[in-house]
Protein backbone atom coordinates (compact mmCIF):
# COMPACT_ATOMS: atom_id res chain seq x y z
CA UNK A 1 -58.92 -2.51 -25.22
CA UNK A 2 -61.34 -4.06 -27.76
CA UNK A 3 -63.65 -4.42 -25.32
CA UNK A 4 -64.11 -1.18 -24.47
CA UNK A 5 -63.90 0.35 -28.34
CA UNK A 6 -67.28 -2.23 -28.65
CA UNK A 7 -68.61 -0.69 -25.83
CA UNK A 8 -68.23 2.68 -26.94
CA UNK A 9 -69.46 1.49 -30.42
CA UNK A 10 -73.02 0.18 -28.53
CA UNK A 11 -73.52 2.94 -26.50
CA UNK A 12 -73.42 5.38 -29.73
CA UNK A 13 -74.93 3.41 -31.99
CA UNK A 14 -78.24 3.17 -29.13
CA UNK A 15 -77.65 7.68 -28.83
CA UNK A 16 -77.96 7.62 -32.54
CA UNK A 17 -81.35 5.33 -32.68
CA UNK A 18 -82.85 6.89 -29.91
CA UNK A 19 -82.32 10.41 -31.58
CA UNK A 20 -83.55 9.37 -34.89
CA UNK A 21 -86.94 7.82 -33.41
CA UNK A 22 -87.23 11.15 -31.72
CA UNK A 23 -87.85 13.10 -35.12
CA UNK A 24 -89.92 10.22 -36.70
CA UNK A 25 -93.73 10.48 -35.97
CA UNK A 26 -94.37 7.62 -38.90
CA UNK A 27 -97.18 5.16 -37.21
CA UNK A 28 -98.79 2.38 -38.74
CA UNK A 29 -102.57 1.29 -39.11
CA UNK A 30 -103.49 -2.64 -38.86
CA UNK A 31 -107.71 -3.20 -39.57
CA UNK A 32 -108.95 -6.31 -39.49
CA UNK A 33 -113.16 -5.71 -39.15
CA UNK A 34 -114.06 -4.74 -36.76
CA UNK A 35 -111.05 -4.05 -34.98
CA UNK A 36 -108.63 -1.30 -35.77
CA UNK A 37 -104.71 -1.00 -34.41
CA UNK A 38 -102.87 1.99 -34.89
CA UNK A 39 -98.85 1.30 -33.63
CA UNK A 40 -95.75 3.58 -33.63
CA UNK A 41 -93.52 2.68 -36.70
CA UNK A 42 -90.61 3.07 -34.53
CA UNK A 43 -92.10 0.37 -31.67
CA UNK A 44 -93.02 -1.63 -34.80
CA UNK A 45 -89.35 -1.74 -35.26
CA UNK A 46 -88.98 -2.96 -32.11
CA UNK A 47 -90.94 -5.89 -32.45
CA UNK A 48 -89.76 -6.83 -36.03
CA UNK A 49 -86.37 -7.09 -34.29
CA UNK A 50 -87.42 -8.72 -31.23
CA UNK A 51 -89.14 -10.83 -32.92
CA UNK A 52 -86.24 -11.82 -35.48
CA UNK A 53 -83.99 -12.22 -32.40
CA UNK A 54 -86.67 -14.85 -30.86
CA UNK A 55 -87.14 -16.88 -34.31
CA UNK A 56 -83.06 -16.70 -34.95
CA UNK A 57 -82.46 -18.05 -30.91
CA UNK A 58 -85.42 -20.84 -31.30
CA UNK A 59 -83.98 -21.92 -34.59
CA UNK A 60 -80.36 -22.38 -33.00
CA UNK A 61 -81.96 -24.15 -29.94
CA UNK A 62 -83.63 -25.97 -32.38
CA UNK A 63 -80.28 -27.16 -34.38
CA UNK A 64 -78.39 -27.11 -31.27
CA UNK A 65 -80.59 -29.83 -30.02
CA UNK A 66 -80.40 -31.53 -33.11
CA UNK A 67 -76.42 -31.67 -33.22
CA UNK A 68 -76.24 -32.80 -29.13
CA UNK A 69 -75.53 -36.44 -30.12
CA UNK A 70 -73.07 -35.98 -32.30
CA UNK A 71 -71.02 -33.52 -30.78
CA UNK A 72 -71.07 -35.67 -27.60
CA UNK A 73 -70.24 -38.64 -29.76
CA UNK A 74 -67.25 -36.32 -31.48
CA UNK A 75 -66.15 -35.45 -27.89
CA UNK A 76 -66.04 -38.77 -27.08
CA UNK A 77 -64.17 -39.70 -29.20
CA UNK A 78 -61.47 -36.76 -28.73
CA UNK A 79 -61.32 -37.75 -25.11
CA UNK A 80 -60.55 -41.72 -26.53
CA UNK A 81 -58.04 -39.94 -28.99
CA UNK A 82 -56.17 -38.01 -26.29
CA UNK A 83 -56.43 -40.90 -23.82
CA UNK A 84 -54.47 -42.62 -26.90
CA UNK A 85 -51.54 -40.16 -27.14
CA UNK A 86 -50.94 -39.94 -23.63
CA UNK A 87 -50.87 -43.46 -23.16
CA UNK A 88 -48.72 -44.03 -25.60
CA UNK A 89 -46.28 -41.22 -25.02
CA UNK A 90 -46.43 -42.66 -21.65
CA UNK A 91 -45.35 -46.63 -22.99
CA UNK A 92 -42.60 -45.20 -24.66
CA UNK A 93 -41.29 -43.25 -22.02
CA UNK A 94 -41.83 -45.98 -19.76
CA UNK A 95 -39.66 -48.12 -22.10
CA UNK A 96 -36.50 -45.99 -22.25
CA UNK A 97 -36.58 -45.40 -18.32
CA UNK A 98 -36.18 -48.93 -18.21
CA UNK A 99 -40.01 -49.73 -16.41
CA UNK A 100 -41.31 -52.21 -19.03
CA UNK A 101 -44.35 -53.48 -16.64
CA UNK A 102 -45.76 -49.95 -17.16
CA UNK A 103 -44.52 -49.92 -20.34
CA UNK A 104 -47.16 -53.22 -21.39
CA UNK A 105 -49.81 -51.14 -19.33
CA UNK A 106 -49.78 -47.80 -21.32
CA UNK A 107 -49.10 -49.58 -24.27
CA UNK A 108 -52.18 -51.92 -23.81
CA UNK A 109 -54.46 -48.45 -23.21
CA UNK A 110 -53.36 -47.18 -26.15
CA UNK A 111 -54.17 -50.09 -28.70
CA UNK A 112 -56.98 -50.71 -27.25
CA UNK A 113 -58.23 -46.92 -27.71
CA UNK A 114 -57.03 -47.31 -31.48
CA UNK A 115 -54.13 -44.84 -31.41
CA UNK A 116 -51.20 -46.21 -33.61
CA UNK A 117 -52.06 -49.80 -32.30
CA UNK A 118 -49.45 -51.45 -34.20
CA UNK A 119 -46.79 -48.98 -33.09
CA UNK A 120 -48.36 -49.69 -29.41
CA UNK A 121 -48.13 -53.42 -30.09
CA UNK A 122 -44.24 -53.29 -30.88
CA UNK A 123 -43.60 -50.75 -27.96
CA UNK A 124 -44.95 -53.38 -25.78
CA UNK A 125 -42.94 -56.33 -27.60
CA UNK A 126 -39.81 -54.67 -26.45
CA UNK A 127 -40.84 -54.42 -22.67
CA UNK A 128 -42.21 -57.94 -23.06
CA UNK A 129 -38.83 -59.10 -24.64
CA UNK A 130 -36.44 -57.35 -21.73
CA UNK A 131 -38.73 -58.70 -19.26
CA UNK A 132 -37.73 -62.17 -20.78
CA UNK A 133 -41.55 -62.76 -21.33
CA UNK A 134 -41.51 -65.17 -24.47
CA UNK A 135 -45.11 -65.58 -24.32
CA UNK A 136 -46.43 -61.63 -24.03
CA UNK A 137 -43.29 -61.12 -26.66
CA UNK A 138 -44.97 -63.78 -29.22
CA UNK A 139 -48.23 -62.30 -28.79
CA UNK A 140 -47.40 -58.57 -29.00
CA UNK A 141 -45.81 -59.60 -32.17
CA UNK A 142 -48.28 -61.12 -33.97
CA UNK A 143 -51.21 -57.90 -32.66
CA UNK A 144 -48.32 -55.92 -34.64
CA UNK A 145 -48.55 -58.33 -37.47
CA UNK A 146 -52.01 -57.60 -37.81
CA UNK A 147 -51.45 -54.05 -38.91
CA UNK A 148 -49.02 -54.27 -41.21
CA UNK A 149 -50.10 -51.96 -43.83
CA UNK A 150 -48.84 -48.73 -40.70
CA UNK A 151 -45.94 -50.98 -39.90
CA UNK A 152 -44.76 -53.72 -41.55
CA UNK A 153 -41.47 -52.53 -41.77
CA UNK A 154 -40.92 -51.32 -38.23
CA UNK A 155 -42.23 -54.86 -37.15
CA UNK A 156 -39.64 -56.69 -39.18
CA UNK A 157 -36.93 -54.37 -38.06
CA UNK A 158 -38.00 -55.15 -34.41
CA UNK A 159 -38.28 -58.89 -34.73
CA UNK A 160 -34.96 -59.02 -36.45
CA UNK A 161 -33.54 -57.00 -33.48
CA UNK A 162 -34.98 -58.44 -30.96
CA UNK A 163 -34.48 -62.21 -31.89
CA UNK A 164 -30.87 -61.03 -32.59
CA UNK A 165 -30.53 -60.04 -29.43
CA UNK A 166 -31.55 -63.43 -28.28
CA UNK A 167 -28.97 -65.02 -30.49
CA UNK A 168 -31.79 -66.68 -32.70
CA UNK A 169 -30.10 -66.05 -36.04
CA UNK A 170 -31.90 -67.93 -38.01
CA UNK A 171 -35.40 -66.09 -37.37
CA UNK A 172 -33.42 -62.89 -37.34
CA UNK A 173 -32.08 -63.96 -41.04
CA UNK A 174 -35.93 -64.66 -41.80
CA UNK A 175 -36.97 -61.37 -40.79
CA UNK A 176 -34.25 -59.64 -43.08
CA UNK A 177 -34.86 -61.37 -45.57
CA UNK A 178 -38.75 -60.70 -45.90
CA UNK A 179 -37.92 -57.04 -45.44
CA UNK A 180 -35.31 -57.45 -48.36
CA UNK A 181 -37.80 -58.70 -50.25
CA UNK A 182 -40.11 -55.42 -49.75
CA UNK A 183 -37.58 -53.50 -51.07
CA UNK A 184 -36.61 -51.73 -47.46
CA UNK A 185 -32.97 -52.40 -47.42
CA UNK A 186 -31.91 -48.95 -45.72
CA UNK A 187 -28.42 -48.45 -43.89
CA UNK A 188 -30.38 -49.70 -40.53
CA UNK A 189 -31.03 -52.87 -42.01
CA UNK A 190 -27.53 -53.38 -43.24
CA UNK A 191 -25.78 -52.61 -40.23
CA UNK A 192 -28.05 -55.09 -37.95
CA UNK A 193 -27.68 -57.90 -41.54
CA UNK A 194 -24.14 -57.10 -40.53
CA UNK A 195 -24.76 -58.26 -36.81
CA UNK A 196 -26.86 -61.20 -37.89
CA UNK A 197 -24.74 -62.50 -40.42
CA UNK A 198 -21.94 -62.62 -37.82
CA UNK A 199 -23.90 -64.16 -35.20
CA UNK A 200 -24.76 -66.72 -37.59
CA UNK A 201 -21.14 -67.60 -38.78
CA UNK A 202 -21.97 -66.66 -42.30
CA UNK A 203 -18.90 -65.01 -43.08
CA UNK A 204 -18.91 -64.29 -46.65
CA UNK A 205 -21.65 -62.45 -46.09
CA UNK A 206 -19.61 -60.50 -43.37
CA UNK A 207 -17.30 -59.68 -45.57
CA UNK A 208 -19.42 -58.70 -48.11
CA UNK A 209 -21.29 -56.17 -45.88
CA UNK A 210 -18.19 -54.82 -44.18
CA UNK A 211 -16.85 -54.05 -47.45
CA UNK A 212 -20.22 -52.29 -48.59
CA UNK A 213 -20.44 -49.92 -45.33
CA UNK A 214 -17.30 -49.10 -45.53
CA UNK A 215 -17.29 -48.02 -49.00
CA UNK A 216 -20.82 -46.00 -48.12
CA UNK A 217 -18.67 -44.49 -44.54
CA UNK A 218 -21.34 -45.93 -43.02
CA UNK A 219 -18.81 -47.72 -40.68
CA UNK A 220 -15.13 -46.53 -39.61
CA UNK A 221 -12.11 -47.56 -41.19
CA UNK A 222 -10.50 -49.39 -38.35
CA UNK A 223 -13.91 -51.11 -37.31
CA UNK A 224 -14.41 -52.39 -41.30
CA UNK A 225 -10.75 -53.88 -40.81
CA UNK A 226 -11.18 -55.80 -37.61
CA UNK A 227 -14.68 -57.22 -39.69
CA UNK A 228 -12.82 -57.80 -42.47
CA UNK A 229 -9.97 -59.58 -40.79
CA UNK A 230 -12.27 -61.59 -38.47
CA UNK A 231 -14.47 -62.94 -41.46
CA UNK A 232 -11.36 -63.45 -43.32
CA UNK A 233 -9.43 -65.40 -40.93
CA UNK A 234 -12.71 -67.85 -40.20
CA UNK A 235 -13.31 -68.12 -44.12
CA UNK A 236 -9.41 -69.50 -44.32
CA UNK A 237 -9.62 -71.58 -41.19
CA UNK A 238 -12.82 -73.74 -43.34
CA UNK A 239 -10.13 -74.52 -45.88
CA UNK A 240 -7.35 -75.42 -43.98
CA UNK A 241 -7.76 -79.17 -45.26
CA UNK A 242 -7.29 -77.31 -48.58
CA UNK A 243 -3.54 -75.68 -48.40
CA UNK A 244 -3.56 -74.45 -52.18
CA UNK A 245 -7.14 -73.29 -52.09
CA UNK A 246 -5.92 -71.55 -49.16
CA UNK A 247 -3.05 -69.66 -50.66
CA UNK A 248 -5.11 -68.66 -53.64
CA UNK A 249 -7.82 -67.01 -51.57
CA UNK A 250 -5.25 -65.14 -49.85
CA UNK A 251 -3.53 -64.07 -53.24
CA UNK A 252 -7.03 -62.75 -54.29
CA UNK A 253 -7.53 -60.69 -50.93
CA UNK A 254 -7.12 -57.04 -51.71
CA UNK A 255 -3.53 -55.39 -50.83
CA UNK A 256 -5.06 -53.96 -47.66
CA UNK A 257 -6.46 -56.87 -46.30
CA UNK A 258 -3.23 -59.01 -46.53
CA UNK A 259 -1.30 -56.82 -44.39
CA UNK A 260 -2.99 -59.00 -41.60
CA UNK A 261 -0.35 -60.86 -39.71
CA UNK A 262 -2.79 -63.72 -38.27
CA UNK A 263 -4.34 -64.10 -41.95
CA UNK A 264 -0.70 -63.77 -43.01
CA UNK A 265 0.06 -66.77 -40.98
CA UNK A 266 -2.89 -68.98 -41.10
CA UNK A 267 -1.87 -68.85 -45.12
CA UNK A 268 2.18 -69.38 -44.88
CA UNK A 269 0.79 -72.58 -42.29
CA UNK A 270 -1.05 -73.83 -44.71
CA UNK A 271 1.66 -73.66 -47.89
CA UNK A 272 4.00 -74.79 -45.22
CA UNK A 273 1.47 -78.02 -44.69
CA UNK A 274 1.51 -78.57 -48.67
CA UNK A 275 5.27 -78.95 -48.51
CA UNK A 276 6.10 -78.55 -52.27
CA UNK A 277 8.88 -76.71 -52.87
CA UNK A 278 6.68 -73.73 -55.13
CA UNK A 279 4.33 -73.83 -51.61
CA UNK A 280 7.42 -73.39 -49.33
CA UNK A 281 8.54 -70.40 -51.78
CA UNK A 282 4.75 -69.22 -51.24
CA UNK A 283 5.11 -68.89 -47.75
CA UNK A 284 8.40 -67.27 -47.79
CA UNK A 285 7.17 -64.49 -49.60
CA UNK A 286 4.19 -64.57 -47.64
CA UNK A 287 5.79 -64.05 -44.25
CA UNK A 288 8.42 -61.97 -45.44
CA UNK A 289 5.47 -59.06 -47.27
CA UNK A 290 3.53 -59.31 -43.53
CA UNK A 291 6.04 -58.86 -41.44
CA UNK A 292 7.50 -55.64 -43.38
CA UNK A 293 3.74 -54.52 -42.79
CA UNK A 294 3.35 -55.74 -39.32
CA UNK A 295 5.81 -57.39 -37.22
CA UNK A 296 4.30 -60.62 -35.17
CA UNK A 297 5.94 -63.19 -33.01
CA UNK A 298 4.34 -65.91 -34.60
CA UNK A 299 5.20 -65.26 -38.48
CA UNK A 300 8.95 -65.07 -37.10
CA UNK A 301 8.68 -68.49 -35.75
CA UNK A 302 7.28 -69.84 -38.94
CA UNK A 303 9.96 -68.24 -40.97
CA UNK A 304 12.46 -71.10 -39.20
CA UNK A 305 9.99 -73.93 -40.31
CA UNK A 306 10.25 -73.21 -44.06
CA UNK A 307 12.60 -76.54 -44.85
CA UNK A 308 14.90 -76.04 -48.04
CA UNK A 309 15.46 -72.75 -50.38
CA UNK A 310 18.08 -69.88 -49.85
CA UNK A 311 19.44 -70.20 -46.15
CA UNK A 312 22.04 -67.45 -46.34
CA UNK A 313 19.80 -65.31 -47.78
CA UNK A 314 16.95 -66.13 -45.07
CA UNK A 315 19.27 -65.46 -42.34
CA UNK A 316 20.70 -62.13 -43.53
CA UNK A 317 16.90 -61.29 -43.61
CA UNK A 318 15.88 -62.50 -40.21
CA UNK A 319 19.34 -60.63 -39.02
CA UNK A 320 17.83 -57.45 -40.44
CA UNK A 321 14.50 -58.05 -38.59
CA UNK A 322 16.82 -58.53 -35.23
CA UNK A 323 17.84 -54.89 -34.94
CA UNK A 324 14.65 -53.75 -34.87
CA UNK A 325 13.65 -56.97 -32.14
CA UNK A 326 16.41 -57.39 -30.37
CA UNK A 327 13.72 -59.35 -27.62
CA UNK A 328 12.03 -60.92 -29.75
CA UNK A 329 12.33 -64.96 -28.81
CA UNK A 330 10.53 -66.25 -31.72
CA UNK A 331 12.87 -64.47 -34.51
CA UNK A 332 16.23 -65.85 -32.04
CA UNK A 333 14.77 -68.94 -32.45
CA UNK A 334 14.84 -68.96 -36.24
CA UNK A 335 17.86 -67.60 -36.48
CA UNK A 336 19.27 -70.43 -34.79
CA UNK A 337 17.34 -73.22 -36.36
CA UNK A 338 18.74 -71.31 -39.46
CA UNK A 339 22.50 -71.35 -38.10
CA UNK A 340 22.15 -74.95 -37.04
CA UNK A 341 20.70 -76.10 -40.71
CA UNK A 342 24.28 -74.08 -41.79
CA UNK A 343 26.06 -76.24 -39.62
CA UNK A 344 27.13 -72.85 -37.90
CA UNK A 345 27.22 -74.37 -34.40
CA UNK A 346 28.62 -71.58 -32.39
CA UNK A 347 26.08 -69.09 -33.95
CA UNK A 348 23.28 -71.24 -33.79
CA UNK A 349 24.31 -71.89 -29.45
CA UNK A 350 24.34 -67.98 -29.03
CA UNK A 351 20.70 -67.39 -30.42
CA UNK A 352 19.42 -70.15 -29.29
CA UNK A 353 20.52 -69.60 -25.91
CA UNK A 354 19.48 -65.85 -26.31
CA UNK A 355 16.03 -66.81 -26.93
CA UNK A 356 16.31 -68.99 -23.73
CA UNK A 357 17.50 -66.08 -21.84
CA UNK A 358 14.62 -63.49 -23.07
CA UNK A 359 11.99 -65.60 -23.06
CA UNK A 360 12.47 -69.27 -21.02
CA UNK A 361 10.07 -72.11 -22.28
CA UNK A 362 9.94 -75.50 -23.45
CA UNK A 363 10.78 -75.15 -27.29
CA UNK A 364 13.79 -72.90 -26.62
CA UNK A 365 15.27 -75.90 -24.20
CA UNK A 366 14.16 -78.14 -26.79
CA UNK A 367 16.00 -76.60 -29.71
CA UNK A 368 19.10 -76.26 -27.38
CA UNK A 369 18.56 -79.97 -27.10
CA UNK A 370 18.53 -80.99 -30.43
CA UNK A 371 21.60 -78.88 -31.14
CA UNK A 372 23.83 -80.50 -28.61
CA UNK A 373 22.55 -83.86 -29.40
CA UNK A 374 23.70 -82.72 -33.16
CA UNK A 375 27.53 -81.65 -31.67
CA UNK A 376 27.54 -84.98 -29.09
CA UNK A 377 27.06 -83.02 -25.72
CA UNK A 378 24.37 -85.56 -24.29
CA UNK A 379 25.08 -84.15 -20.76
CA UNK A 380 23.99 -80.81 -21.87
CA UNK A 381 21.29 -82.18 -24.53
CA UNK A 382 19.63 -84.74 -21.34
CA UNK A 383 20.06 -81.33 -19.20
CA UNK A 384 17.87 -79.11 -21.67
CA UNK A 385 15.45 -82.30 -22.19
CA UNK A 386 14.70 -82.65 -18.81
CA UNK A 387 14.01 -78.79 -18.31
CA UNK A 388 11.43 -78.56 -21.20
CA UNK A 389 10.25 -81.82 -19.71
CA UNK A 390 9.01 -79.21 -16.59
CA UNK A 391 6.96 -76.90 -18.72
């Protein structure tokens, strides 16, 4: 439609000039001795114009010509440019489908055309690294280092990845560390410090993390715990030549991380290992708090190895615990260990014959064992001996 309004617009614009020249009869007279010229104004017109249009088109040849090498250098180099991006678009997409040859191929391309080469260089480091390629890895690396100023922190990040990946902790630590020392210490970061640091076994430094994501919600609830619990059972296990030092770290643990049975009873092993009678009462309380949290086989069965203190009072507790775990073979167990301490023999047969029943093993016949060895039955104590003998 435009087209045709210019169209339109030429065709009356040449009516209008032709009917104006028609009413002018101007001329004009050029002398130059001898010679006289006498020309229409209206072809002199003409000419002026033609003659502008000439001077305007040989100028723009002119210029034109001029600006040839550098437009063909500036196409060039937006040929090189777009050559770039595609190859680079292509490495990456090469790298999530899982084709990391190609990926190294497009991502060579692109650094060498100078488009993002130290993004190309790290896209390539990956392939290299899932190819296994330690060599092309290395060397991808340090291209990337070379342009640190784009990115220093992306290359960091990706060493610290990758190497953790390989289980190298200790470069993956010294990659974290230099980008802690930039000041980059985003939630990325943490969470992969968090990897690292358990990789490495360093796990006050677990704990310290877990506790900071979870506080930020930058990890659940229930996956903070099972850190927290993991770090804290290792962290007890390195002091279990240290029984007090033990029981005081687990008195310090917050409320919510005691409820942990197997903490729970990695401390009430080691008060039970000190063997003073302020340890024993340690571990009492200790077992007695985790289990009303959490019941566990194992705390149950360490309840009957506390020597000493209130018996009656123990076994009205671990009777309590039975209806609730009516099959549970540790807690039938104690409760006979605790009968038999009593001297209540006939009790003490029952549960420990009940534990036999639920759960048949060698410390069950063993207990049974030492019980009738206690009341003189050797027939039935040699008979129980022999049986645990089999397991």
């Amino acid at each position: 439609m435009r087209a045709l309004f210019w169209l339109i617009g030429l065709f009356s614009l040449a009516v209008g000039l032709s009917l104006a020249a028609r009413y002018n009869d101007g001329y004009v007279l050029f002398v130059l001795p001898p010679w006289r010229v006498e020309v229409s104004l209206n072809l002199l017109v003409v000419l002026w114009l033609a003659a502008f249009a000439i001077l305007y088109l040989l100028l723009r040849l002119v210029v034109n010509t001029l600006r040839m090498p550098g437009q063909v250098r500036a196409f060039r180099e937006r040929k090189k440019k777009e050559k770039g991006q595609r190859s680079l678009r292509e490495a990456l997409s090469s790298l999530f489908e899982g084709r990391y040859g190609q990926a190294i191929k497009s991502a060579e391309i692109a650094a060498a055309t100078g488009e993002a080469p130290g993004l190309s260089a790290l896209v390539a480091a990956r392939a290299a690294h899932a190819m296994n390629d330690e060599a092309r890895f290395q060397s991808w690396l340090a291209r990337a280092a070379r342009h640190d100023a784009q990115v220093r922190s992306a290359r960091l990040m990706t060493q610290a990845d990758l190497y953790c990946r390989s289980r190298d902790f200790t470069a993956a630590l010294e990659s974290l560390e230099t980008l802690d020392r930039g000041g980059q210490r985003h939630i990325a970061a943490l969470r992969l410090a968090l990897k690292v640091r358990q990789g490495a076994g360093q796990w006050q430094e677990v704990l310290r993390l877990a506790r900071h994501l979870e506080k930020h919600k930058v990890i659940g609830s229930e996956h903070a715990a099972a850190l927290k619990a993991r770090a804290n059972q290792e962290l007890m296990r390195g002091m279990e030549h240290d029984p007090l030092g033990l029981a005081r770290y687990f008195d310090d643990l917050p409320a919510a991380e005691r409820r942990d049975a197997k903490m729970a009873a990695l401390a009430a092993r080691a008060l039970l290992d000190a063997g003073d009678e302020a340890s024993l009462l340690s571990a009492r309380q200790v077992i007695e708090e985790a289990l009303e949290a959490e019941w566990e086989p194992l705390l149950a069965r360490l309840y009957g190895e506390i020597k000493g203190g209130d018996l009656r009072a123990r076994t009205a507790k671990a009777e309590k615990w039975l209806k609730s775990h009516t099959e549970d073979a540790q807690l039938l167990m104690t409760l006979g260990r605790l009968c038999r301490e009593q001297q209540l023999w006939g009790k003490a047969e029952s549960y420990l014959e009940a534990a036999l029943a639920v759960e048949p093993g060698r410390a069950a016949h063993l207990e049974l064992a030492r019980l009738y060895d206690i009341l003189g039955r050797s027939e039935s104590a040699n008979k129980h001996y022999r049986e645990a003998a089999e397991f």
